[in-house]
Structures are given as structure tokens and as C-alpha cells.
N, C-alpha and C. Protein backbone atom coordinates (compact mmCIF):
# COMPACT_ATOMS: atom_id res chain seq x y z
N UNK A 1 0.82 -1.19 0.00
CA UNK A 1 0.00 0.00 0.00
C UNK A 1 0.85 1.25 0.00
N UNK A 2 1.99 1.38 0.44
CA UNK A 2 2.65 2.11 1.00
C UNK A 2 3.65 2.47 -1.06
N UNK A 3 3.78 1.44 -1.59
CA UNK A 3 4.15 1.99 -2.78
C UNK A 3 3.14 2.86 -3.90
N UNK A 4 1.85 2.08 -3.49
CA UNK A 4 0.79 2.68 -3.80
C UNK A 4 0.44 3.81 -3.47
N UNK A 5 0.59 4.33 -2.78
CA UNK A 5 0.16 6.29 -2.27
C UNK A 5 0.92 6.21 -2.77
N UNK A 6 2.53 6.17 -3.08
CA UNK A 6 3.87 6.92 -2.98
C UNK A 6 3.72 7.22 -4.26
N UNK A 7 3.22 6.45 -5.25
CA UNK A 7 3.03 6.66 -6.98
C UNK A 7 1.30 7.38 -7.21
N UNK A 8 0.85 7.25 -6.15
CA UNK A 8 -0.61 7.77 -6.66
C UNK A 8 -0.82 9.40 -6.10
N UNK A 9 0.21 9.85 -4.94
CA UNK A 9 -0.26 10.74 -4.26
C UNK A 9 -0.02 12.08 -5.32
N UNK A 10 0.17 12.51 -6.19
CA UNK A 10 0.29 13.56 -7.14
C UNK A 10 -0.52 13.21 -8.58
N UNK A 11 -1.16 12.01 -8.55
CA UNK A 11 -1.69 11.72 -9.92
C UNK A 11 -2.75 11.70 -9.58
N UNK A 12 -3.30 11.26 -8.13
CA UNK A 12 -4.95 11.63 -8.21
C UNK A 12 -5.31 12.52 -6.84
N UNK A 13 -6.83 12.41 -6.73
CA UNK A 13 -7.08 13.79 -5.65
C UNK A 13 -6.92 13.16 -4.58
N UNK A 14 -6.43 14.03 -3.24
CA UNK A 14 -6.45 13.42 -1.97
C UNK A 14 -7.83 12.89 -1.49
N UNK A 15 -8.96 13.20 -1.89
CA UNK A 15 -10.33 12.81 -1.36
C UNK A 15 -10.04 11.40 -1.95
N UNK A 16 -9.65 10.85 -3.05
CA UNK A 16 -9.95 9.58 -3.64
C UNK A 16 -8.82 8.65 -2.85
N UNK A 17 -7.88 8.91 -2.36
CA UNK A 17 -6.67 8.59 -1.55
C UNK A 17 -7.37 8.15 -0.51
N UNK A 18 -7.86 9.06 0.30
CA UNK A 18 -8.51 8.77 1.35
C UNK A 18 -9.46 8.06 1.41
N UNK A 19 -10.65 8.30 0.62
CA UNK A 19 -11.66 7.14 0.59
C UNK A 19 -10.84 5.63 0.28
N UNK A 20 -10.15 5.48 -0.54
CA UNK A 20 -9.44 4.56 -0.33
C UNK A 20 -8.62 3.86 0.64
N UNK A 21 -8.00 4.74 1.68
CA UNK A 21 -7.44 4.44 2.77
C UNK A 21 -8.56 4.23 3.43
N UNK A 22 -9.31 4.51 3.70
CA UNK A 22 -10.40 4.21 4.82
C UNK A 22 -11.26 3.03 4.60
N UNK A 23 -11.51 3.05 3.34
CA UNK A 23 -12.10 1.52 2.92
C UNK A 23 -11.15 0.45 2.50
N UNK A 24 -9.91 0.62 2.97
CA UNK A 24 -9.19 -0.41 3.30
C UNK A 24 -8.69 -1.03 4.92
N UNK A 25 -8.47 0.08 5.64
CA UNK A 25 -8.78 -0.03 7.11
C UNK A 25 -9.89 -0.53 7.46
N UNK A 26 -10.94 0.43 7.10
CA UNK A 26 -12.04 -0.66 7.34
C UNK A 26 -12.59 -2.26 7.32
N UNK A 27 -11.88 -2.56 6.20
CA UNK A 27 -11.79 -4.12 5.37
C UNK A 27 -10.79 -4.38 7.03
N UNK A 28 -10.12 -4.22 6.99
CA UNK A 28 -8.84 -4.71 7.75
C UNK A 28 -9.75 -4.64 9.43
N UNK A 29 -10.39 -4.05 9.43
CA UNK A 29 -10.94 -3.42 11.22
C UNK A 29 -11.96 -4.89 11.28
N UNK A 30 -12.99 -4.86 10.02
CA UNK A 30 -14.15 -6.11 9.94
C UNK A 30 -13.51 -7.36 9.86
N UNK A 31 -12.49 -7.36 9.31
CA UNK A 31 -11.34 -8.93 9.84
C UNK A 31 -11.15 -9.10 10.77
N UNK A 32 -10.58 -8.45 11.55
CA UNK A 32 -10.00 -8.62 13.14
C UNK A 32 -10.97 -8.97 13.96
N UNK A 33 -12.13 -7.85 13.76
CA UNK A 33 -13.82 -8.50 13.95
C UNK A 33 -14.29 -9.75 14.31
N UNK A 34 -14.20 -10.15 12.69
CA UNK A 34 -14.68 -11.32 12.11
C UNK A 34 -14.03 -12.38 13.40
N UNK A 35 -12.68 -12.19 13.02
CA UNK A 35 -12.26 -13.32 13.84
C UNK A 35 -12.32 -13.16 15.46
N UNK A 36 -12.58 -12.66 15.66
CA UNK A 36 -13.59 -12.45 17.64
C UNK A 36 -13.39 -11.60 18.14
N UNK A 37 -11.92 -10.63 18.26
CA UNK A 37 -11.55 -9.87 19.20
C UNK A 37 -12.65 -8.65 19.70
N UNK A 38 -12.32 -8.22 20.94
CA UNK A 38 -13.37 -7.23 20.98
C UNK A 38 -12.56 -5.83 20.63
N UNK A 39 -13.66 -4.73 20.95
CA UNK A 39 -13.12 -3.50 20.58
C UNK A 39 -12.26 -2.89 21.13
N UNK A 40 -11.68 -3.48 22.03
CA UNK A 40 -10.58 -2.90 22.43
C UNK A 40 -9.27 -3.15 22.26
N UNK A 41 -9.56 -4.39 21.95
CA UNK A 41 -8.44 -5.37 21.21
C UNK A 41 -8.16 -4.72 19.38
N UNK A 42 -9.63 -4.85 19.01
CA UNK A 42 -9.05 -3.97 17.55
C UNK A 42 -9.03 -2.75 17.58
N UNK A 43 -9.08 -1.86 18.50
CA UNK A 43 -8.60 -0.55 18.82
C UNK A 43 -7.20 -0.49 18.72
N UNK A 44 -6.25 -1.59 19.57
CA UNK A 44 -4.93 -1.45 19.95
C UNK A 44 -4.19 -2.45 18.22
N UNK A 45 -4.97 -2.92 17.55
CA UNK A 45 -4.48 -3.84 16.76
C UNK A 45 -4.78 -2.66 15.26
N UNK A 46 -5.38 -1.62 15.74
CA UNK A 46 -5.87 -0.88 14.22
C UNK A 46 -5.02 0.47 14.00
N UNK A 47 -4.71 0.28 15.96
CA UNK A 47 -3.58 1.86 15.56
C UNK A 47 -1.88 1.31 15.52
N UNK A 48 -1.60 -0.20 15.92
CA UNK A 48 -0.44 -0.65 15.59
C UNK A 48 -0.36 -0.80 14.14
N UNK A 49 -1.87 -0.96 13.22
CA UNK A 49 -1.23 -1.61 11.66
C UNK A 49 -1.21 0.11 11.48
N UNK A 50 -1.97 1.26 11.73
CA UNK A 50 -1.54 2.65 10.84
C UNK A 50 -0.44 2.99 11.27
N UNK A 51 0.34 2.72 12.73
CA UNK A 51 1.61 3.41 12.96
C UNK A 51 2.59 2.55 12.07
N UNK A 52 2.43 1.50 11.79
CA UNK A 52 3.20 0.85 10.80
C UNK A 52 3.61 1.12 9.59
N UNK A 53 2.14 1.27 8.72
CA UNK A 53 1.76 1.94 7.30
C UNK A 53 2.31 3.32 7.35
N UNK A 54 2.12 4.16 8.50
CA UNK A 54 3.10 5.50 8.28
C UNK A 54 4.65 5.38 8.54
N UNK A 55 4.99 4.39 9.33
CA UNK A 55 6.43 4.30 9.26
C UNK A 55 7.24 3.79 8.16
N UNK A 56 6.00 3.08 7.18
CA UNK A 56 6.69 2.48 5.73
C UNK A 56 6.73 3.60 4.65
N UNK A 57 5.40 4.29 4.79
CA UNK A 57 5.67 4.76 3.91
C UNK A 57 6.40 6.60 4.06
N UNK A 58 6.65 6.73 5.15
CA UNK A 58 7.98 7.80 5.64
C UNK A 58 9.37 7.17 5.14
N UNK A 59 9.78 5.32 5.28
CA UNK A 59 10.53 5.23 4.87
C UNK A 59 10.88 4.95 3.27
N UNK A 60 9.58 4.69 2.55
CA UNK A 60 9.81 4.51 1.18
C UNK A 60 9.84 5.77 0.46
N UNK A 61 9.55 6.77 1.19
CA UNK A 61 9.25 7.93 0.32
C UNK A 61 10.54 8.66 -0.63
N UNK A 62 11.63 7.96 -0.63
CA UNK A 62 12.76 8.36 -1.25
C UNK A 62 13.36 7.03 -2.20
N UNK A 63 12.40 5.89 -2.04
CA UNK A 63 12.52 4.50 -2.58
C UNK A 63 13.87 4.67 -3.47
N UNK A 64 13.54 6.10 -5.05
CA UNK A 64 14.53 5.36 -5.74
C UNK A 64 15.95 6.27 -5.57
N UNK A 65 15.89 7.27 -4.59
CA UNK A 65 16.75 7.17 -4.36
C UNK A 65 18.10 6.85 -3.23
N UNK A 66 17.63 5.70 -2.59
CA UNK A 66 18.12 4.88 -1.72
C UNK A 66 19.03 3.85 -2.65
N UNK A 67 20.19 3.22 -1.80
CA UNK A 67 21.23 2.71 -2.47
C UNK A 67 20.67 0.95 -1.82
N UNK A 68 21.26 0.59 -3.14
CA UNK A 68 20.23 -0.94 -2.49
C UNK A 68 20.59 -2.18 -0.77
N UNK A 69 21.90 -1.41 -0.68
CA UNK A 69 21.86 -2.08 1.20
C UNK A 69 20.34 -1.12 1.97
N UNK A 70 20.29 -0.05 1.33
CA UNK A 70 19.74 1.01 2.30
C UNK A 70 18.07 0.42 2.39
N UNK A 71 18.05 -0.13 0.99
CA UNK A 71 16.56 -0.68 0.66
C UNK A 71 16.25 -1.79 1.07
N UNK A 72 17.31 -2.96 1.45
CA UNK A 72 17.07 -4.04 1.50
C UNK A 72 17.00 -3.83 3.34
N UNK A 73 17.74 -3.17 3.94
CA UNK A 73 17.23 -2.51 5.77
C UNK A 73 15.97 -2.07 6.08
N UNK A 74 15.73 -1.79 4.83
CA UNK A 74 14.24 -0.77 4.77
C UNK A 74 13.06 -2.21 5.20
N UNK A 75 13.07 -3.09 4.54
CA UNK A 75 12.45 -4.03 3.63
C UNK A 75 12.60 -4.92 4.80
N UNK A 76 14.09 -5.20 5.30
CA UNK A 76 13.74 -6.29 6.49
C UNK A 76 13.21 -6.09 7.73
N UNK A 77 13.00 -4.46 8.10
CA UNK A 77 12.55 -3.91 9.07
C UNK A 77 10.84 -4.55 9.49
N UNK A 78 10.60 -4.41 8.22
CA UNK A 78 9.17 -5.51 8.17
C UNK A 78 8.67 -6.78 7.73
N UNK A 79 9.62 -7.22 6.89
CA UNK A 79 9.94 -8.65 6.35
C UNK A 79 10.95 -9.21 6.97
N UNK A 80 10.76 -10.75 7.47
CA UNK A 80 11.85 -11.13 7.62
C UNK A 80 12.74 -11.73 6.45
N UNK A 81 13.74 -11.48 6.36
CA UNK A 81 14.73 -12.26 4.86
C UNK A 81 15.72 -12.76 5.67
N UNK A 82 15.81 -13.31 4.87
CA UNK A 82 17.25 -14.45 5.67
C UNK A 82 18.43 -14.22 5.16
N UNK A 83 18.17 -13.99 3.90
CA UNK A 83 19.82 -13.58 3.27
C UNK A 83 19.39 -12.71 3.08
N UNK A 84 20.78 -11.97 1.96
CA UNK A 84 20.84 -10.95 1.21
C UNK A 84 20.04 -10.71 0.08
N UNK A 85 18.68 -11.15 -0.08
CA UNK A 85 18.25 -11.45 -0.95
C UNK A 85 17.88 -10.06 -2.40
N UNK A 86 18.46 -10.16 -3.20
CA UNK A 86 18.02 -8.60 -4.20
C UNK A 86 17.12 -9.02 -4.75
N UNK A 87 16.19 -10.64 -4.88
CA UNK A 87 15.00 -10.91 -5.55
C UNK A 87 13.60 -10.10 -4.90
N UNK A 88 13.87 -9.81 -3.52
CA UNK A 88 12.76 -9.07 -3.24
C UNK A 88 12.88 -7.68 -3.31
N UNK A 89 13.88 -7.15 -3.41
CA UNK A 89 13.88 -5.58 -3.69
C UNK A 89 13.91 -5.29 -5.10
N UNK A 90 14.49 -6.31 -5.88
CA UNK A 90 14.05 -6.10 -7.36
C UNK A 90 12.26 -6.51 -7.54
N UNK A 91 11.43 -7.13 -7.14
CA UNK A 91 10.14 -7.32 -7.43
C UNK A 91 9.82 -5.77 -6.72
N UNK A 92 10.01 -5.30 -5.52
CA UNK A 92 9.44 -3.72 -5.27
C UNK A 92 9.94 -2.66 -6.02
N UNK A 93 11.07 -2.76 -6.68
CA UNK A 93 11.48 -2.07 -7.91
C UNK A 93 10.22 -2.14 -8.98
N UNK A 94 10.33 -3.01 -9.16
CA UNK A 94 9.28 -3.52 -10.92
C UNK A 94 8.14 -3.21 -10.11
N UNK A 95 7.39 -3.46 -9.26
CA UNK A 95 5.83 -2.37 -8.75
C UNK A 95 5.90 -1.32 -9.02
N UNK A 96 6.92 -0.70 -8.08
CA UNK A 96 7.03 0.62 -8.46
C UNK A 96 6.82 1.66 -9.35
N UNK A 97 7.62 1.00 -10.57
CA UNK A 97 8.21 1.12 -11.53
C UNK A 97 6.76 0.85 -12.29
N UNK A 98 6.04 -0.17 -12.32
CA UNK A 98 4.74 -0.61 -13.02
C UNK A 98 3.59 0.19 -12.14
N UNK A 99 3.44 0.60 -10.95
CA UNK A 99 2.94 1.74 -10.69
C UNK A 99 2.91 2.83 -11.08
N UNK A 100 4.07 3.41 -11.36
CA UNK A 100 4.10 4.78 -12.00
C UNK A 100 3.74 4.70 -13.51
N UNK A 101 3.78 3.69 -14.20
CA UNK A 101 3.62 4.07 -15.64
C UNK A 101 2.01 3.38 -16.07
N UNK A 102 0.95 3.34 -15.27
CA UNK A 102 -0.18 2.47 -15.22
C UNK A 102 -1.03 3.86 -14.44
N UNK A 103 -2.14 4.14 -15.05
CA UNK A 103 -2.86 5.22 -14.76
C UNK A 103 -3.93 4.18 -13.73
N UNK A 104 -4.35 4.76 -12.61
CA UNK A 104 -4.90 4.63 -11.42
C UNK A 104 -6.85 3.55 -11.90
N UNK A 105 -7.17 4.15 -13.11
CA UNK A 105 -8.43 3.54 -13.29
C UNK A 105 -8.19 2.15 -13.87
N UNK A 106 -7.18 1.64 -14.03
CA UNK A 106 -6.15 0.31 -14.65
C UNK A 106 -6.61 -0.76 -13.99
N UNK A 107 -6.10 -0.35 -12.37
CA UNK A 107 -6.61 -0.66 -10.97
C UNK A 107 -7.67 -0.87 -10.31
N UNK A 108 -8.52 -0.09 -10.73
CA UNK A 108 -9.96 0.04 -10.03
C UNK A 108 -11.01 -0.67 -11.11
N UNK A 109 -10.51 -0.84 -12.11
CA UNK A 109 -11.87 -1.53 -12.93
C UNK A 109 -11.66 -3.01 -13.48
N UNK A 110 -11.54 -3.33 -12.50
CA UNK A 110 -11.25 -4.94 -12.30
C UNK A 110 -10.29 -5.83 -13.79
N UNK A 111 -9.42 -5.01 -13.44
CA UNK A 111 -8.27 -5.95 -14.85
C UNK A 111 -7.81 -6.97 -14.10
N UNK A 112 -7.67 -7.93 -14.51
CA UNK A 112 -7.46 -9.24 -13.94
C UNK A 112 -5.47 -9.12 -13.77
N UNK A 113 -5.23 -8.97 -15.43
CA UNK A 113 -3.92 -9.44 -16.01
C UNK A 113 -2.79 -8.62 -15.25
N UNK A 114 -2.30 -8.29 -14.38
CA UNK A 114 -1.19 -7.34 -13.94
C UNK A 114 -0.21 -8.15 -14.43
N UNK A 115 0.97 -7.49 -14.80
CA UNK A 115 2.38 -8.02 -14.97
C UNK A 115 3.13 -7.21 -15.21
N UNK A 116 3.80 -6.82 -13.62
CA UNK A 116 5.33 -5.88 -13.65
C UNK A 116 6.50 -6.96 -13.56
């Protein structure tokens, strides 16, 4: 999600950003739900996943120009990797990268076929 604002936040309006962020939290709030916890439990479980989502995407916000040790620190901070792996920072490259050159309604009107 967090590459997603980072390529969408100047190409479309912040109202559509937001409705989007919120009807994805939401999705995410009716899961936690779903599976029993009470509200206080997804209170403490809804402001750990946004302090997260803002700490990713504070740190991606310079994505390409980070040097690739810098990206792959970035990346294990929330993933665990075991090695050195550049197969996963090259697949967030090619999103990226297939984010920015893919206009936003691509996304929203149910195309099946993605391939970055």
C-alpha cells in the first residue's frame, strides 16, 4: 500500500486517496472483527497496523533514491529475509516502476492481467 500512495499521491485527488485508505482499514478493522476480538483489542491492533503503514511509507518515500543495502534494511525492518536477498527488492522495484507508468483507473476496474 505504502508503494501505492507513494506513486498515486500527485496523480490523483487526496479525497480519492482517502476514501481509499479508509475503505481499506475498514476491510482490515471487519477482519480482526470477524475473527472475535473485541473492541478494544481492535482498537490497539488498528492503531499498531496505521503506525506501521506510516512508518513504511515515511521510509519509502525516497525509494529510488536509496542505495540498495539502504533498501534491503528498509524491507527487512518488516519482512523477515534471511539472506541478502536482491530478488525481493528487485520485485518492489518492478511495482514501483509498473505503478508509476499504469494510470490509477487500470486498478480500479477490475483488470485481472497485472504483470510488472
Amino acid at each position: 500500500m505504502a508503494f501505492f500512495f507513494k506513486s498515486y499521491k500527485t496523480k490523483t485527488t487526496k479525497k480519492y486517496l482517502q476514501d481509499f485508505y479508509d475503505y481499506v482499514f475498514k476491510q482490515i478493522e471487519l477482519d480482526i472483527r470477524e475473527i472475535g476480538y473485541g473492541d478494544q483489542s481492535v482498537n490497539k491492533k488498528m492503531k499498531t497496523y496505521v503506525n506501521i503503514l506510516y512508518s513504511i511509507i515515511d521510509k519509502i518515500n525516497k525509494w529510488e533514491d536509496l542505495e540498495m543495502k539502504q533498501k534491503f534494511n528498509i524491507l527487512n525492518l518488516y519482512i523477515e529475509i534471511k539472506h541478502n536477498n536482491e530478488k525481493i527488492i528487485d520485485y518492489f522495484e518492478k511495482y514501483s516502476n509498473y505503478l508509476s507508468k499504469i494510470p490509477l483507473n487500470s486498478l480500479t476496474k477490475s483488470v485481472i492481467d497485472h504483470k510488472f
